[in-house]
C-alpha atoms as a PDB file:
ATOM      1  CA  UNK A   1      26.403  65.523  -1.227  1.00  0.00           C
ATOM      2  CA  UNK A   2      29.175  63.044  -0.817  1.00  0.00           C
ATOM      3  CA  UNK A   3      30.817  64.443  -4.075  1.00  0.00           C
ATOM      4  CA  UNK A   4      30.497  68.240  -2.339  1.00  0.00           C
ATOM      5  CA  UNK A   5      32.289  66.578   0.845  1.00  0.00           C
ATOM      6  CA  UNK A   6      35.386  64.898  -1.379  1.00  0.00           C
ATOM      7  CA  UNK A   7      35.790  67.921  -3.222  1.00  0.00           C
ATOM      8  CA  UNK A   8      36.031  69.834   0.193  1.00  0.00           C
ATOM      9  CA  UNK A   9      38.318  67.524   1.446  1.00  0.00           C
ATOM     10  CA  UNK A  10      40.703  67.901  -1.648  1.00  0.00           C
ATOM     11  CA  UNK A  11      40.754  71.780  -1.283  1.00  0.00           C
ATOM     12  CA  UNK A  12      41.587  71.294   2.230  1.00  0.00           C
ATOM     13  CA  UNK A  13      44.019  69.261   1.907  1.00  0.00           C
ATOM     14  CA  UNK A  14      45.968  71.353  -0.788  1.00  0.00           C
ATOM     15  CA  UNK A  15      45.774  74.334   1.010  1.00  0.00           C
ATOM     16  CA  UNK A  16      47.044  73.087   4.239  1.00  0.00           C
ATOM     17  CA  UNK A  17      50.274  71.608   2.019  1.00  0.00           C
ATOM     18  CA  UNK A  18      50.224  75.110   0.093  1.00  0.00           C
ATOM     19  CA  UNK A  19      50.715  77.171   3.904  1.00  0.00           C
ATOM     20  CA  UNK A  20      52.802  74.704   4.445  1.00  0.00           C
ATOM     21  CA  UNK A  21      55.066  75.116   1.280  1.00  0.00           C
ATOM     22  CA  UNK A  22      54.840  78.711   1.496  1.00  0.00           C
ATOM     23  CA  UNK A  23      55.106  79.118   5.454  1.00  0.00           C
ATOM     24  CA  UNK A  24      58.716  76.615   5.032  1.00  0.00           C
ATOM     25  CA  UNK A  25      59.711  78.564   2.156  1.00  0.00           C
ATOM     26  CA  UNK A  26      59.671  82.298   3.557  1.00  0.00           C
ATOM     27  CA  UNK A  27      60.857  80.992   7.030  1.00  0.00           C
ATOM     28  CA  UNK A  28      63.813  78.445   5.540  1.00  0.00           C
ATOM     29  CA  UNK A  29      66.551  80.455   7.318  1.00  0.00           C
ATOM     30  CA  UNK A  30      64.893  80.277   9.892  1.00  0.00           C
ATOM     31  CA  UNK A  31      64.482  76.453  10.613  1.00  0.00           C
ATOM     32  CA  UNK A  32      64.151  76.055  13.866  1.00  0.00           C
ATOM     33  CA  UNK A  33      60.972  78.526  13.712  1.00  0.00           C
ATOM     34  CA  UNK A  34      59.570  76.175  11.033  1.00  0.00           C
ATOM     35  CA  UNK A  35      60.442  73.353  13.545  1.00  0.00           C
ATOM     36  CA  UNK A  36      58.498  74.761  16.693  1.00  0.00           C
ATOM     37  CA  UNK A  37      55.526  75.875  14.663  1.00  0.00           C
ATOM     38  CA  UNK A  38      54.831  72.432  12.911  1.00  0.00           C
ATOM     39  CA  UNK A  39      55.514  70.427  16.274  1.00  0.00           C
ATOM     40  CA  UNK A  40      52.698  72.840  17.670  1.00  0.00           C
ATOM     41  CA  UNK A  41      50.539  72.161  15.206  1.00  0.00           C
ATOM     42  CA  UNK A  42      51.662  68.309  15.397  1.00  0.00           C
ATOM     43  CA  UNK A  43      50.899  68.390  18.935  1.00  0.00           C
ATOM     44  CA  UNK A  44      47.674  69.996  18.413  1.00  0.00           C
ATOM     45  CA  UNK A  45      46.399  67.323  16.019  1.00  0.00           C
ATOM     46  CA  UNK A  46      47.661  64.680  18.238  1.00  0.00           C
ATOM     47  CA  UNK A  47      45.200  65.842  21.269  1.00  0.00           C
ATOM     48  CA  UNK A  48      42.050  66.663  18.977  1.00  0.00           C
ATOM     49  CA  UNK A  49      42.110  63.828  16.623  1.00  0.00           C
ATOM     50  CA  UNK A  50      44.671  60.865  17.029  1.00  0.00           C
ATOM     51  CA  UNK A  51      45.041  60.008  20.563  1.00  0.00           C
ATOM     52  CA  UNK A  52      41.341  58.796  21.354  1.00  0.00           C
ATOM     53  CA  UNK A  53      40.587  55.017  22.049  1.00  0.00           C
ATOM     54  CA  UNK A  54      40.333  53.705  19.506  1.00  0.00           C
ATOM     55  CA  UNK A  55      42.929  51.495  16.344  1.00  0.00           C
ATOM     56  CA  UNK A  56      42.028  53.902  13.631  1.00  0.00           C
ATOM     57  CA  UNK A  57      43.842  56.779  15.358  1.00  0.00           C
ATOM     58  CA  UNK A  58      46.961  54.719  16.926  1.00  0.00           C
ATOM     59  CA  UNK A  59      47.227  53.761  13.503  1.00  0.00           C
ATOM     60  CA  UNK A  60      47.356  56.946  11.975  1.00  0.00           C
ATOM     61  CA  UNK A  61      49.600  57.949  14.896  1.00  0.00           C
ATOM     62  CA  UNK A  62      52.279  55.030  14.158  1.00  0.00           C
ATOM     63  CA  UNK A  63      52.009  56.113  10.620  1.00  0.00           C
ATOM     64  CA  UNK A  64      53.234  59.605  10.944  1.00  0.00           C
ATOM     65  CA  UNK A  65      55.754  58.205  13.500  1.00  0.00           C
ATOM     66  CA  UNK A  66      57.188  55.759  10.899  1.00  0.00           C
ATOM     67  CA  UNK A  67      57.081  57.785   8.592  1.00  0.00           C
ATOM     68  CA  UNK A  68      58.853  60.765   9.964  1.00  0.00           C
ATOM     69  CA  UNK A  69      61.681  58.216  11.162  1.00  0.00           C
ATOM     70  CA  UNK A  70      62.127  56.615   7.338  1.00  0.00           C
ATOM     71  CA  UNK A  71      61.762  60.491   6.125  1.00  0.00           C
ATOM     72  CA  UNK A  72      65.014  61.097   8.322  1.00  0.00           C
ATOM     73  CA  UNK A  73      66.832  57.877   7.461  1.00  0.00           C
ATOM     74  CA  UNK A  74      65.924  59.068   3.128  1.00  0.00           C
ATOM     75  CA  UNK A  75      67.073  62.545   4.081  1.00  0.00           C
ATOM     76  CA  UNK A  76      70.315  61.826   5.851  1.00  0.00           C
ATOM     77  CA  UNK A  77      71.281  59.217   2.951  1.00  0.00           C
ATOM     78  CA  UNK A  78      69.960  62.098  -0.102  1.00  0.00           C
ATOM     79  CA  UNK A  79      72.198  64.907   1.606  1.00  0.00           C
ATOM     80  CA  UNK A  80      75.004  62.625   2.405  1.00  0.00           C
ATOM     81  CA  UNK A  81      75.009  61.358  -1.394  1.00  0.00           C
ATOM     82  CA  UNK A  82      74.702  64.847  -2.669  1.00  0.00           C
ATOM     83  CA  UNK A  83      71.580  64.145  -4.556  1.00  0.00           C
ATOM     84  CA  UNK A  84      69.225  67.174  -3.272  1.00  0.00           C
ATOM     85  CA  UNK A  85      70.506  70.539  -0.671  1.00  0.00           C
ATOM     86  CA  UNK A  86      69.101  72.292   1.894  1.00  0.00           C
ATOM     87  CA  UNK A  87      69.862  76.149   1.108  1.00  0.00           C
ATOM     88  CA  UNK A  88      70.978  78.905   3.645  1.00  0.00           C
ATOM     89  CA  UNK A  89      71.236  76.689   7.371  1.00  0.00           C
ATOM     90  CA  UNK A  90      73.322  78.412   9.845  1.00  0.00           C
ATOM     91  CA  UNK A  91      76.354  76.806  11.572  1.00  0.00           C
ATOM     92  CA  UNK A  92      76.903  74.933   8.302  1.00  0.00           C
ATOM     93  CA  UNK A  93      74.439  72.159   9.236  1.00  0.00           C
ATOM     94  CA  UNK A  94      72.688  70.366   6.203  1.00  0.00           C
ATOM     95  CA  UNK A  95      69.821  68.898   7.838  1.00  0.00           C
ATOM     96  CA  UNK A  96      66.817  71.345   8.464  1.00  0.00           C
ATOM     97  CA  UNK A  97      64.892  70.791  12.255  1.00  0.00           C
ATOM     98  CA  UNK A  98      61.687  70.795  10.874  1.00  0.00           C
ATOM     99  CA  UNK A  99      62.164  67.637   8.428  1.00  0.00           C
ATOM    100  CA  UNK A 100      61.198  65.367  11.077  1.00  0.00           C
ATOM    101  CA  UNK A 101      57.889  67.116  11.693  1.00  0.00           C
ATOM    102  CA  UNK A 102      57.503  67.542   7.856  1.00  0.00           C
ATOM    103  CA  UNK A 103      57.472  64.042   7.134  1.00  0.00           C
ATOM    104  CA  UNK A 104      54.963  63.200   9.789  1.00  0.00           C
ATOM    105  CA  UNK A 105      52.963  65.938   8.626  1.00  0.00           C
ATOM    106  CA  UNK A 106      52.972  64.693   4.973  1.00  0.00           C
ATOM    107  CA  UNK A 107      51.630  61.403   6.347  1.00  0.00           C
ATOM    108  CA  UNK A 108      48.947  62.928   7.852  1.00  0.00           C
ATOM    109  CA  UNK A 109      47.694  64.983   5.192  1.00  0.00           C
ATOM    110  CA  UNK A 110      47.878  62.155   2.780  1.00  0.00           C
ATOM    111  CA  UNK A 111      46.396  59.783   5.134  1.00  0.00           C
ATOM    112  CA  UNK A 112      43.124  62.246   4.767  1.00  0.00           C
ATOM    113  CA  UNK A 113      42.781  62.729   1.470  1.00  0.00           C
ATOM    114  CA  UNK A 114      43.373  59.255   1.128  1.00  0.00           C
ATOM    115  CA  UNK A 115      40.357  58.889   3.326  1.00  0.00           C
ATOM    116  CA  UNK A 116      38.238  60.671   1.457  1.00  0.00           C
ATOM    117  CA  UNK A 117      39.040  59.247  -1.867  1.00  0.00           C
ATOM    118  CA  UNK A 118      38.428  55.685  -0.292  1.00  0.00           C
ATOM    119  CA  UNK A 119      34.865  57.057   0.963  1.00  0.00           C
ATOM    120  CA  UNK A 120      33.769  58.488  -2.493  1.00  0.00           C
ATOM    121  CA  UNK A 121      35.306  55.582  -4.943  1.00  0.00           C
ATOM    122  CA  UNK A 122      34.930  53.004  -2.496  1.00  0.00           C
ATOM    123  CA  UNK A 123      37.526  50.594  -4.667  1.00  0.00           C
ATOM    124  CA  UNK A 124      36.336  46.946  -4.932  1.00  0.00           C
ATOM    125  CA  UNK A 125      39.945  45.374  -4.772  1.00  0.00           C
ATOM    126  CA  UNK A 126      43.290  46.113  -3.173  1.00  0.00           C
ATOM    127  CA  UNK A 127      44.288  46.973  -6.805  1.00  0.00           C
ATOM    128  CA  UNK A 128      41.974  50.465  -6.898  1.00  0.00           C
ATOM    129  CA  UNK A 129      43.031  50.684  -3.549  1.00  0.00           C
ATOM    130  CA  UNK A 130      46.701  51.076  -4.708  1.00  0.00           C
ATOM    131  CA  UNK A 131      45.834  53.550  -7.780  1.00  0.00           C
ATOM    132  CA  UNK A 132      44.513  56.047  -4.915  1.00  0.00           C
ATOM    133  CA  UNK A 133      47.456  55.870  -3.041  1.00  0.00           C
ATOM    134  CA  UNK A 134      49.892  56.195  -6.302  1.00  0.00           C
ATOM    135  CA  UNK A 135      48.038  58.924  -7.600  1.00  0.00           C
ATOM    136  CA  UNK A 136      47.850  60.696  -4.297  1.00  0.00           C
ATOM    137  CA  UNK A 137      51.581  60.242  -3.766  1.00  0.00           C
ATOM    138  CA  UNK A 138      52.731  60.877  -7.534  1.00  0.00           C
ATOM    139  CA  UNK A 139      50.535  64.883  -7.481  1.00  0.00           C
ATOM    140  CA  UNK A 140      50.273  65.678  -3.598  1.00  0.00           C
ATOM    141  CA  UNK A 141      53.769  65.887  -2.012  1.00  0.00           C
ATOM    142  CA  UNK A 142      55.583  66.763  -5.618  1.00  0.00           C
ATOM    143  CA  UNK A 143      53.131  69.954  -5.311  1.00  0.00           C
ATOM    144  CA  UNK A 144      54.447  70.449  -1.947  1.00  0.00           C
ATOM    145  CA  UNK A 145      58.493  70.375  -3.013  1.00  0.00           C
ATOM    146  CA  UNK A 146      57.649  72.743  -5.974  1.00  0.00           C
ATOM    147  CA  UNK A 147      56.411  75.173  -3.803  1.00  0.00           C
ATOM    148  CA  UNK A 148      59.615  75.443  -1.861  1.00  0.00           C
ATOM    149  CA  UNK A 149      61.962  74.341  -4.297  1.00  0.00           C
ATOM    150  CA  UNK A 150      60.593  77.497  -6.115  1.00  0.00           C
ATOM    151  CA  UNK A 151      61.303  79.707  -2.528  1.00  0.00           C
ATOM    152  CA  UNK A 152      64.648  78.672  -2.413  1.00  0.00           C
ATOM    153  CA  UNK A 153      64.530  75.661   0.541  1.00  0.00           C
ATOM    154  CA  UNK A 154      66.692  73.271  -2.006  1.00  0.00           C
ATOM    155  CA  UNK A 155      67.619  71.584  -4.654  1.00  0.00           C
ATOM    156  CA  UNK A 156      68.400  68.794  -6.557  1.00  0.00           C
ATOM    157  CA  UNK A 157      71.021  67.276  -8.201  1.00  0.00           C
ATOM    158  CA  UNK A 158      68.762  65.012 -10.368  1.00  0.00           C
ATOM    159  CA  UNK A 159      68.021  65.946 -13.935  1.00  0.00           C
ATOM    160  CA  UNK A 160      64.991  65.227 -15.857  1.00  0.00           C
ATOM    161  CA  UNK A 161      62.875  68.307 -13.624  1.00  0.00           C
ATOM    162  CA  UNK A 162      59.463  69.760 -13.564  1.00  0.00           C
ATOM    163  CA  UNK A 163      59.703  73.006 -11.320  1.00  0.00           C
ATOM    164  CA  UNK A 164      62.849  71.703  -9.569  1.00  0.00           C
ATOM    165  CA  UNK A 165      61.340  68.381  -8.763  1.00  0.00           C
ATOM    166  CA  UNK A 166      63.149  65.527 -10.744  1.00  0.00           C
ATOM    167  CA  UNK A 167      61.364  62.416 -12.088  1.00  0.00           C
ATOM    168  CA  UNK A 168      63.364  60.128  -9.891  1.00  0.00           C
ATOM    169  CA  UNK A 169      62.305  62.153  -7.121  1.00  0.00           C
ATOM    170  CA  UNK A 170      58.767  61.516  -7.692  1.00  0.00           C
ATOM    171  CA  UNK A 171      59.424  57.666  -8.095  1.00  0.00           C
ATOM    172  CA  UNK A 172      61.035  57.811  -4.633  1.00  0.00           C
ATOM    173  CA  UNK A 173      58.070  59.281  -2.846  1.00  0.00           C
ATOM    174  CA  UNK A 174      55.557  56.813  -4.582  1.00  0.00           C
ATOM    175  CA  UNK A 175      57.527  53.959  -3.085  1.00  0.00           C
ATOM    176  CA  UNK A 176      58.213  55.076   0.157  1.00  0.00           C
ATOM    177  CA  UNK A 177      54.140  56.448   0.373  1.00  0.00           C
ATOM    178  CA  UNK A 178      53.599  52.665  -0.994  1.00  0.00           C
ATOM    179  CA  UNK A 179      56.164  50.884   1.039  1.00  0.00           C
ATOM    180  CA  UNK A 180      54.507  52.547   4.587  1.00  0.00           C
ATOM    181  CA  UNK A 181      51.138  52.243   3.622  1.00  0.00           C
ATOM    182  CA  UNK A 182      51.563  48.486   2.473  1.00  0.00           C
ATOM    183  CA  UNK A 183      53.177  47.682   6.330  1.00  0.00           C
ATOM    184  CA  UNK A 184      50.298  49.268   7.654  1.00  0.00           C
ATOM    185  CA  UNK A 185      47.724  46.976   5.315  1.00  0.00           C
ATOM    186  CA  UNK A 186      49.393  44.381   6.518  1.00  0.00           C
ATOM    187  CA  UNK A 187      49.204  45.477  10.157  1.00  0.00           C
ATOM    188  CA  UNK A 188      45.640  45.973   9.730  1.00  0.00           C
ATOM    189  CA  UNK A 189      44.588  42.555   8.097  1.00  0.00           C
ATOM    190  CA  UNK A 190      47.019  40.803  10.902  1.00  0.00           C
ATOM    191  CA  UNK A 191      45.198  42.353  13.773  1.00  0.00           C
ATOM    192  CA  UNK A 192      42.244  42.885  11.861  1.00  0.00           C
ATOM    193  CA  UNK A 193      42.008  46.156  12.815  1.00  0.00           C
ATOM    194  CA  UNK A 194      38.883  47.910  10.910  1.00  0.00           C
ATOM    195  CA  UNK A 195      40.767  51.250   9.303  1.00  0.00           C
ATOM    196  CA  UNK A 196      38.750  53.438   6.267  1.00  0.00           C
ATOM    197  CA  UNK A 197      42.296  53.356   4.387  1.00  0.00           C
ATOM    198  CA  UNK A 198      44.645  50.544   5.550  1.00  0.00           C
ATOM    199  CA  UNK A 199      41.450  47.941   5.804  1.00  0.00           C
ATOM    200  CA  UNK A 200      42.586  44.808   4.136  1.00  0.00           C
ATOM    201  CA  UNK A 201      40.720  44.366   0.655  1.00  0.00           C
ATOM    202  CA  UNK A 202      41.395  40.996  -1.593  1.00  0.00           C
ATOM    203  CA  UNK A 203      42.542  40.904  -4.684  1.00  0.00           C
ATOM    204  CA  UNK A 204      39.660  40.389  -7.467  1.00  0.00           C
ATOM    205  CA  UNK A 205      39.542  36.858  -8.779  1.00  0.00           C
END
């Protein structure tokens, strides 16, 4: 039963971030489209599942906040460096409208599967804890950028590629996923705030 559920979970998960790859990449001239449709669905998440009373969901909210604001902060400092660009903007602009809403997105989708790993494996440390969220952060968003690197959104400058997404481009989402998540297991253990991924779980003597 609860391996039926976590397999459910998993195919949900991928084909949300598969729409979402393919919806960005068909509509990537069209940005501001992209923008209004993810906010939408953004918006719609927020009323049905975040904003209730309750930590859990403020904490999942502040995590796709933060997360959409370090996305930016990455972004801006990739395009300005020339490492990775967005294809076919009007006006000349560089910077897509739906990143924002991408990022916080991403967050959210992780932050389920996540869930659901947590729930099946139920890891005994803080170590296992961290192999979910690696693993979860080295396969789920480098599917994601394949899928629109491959419909023409952009590209990198990196070398060392698998489908158009470079290694150090993987190694940069791992420790951003890591860096966020590790603020918010410190949140949680501070306020001691009961959350089924960011829960506080010692280290194994």
């Amino acid at each position: 039963m609860f391996y039926n559920k976590l397999v459910k979970e998993i195919l949900k998960a991928f084909l949300k971030l598969i729409l979402a790859g393919v919806m960005i990449g068909l509509l990537h001239q069209h940005d501001l489209i992209i923008a209004i449709l993810l906010g939408i669905y953004i918006v719609w998440k927020l009323n049905v599942e975040i904003l209730k009373k309750s930590q859990q969901n403020l904490i999942l909210l502040f995590g796709m906040l933060s997360t959409s604001l370090i996305g930016v902060i990455v972004e801006k400092w990739g395009i300005y460096n020339h490492f990775w660009t967005y294809q076919n903007l009007s006006a000349g602009r560089d910077f897509p409208y739906w990143l924002p809403f991408a990022w916080a997105l991403a967050f959210y989708l992780m932050y389920k599967l996540e869930r659901a790993l947590i729930t099946y494996f139920k890891p005994k440390s803080l170590n296992q804890k961290f192999v979910i969220f690696i693993l979860v952060s080295m396969i789920f968003p480098v599917v994601g950028e394949m899928i629109t690197i491959n419909l023409g959104v952009w590209v990198y400058a990196w070398p060392y590629q698998i489908l158009g997404v470079p290694f150090y481009a993987i190694l940069y989402l791992v420790l951003l996923h890591m860096f966020v998540n590790s603020i918010f297991l410190m949140i949680c253990f501070q306020y001691k705030i009961k959350d089924p991924v960011f829960s506080f779980l010692k280290f194994n003597a």
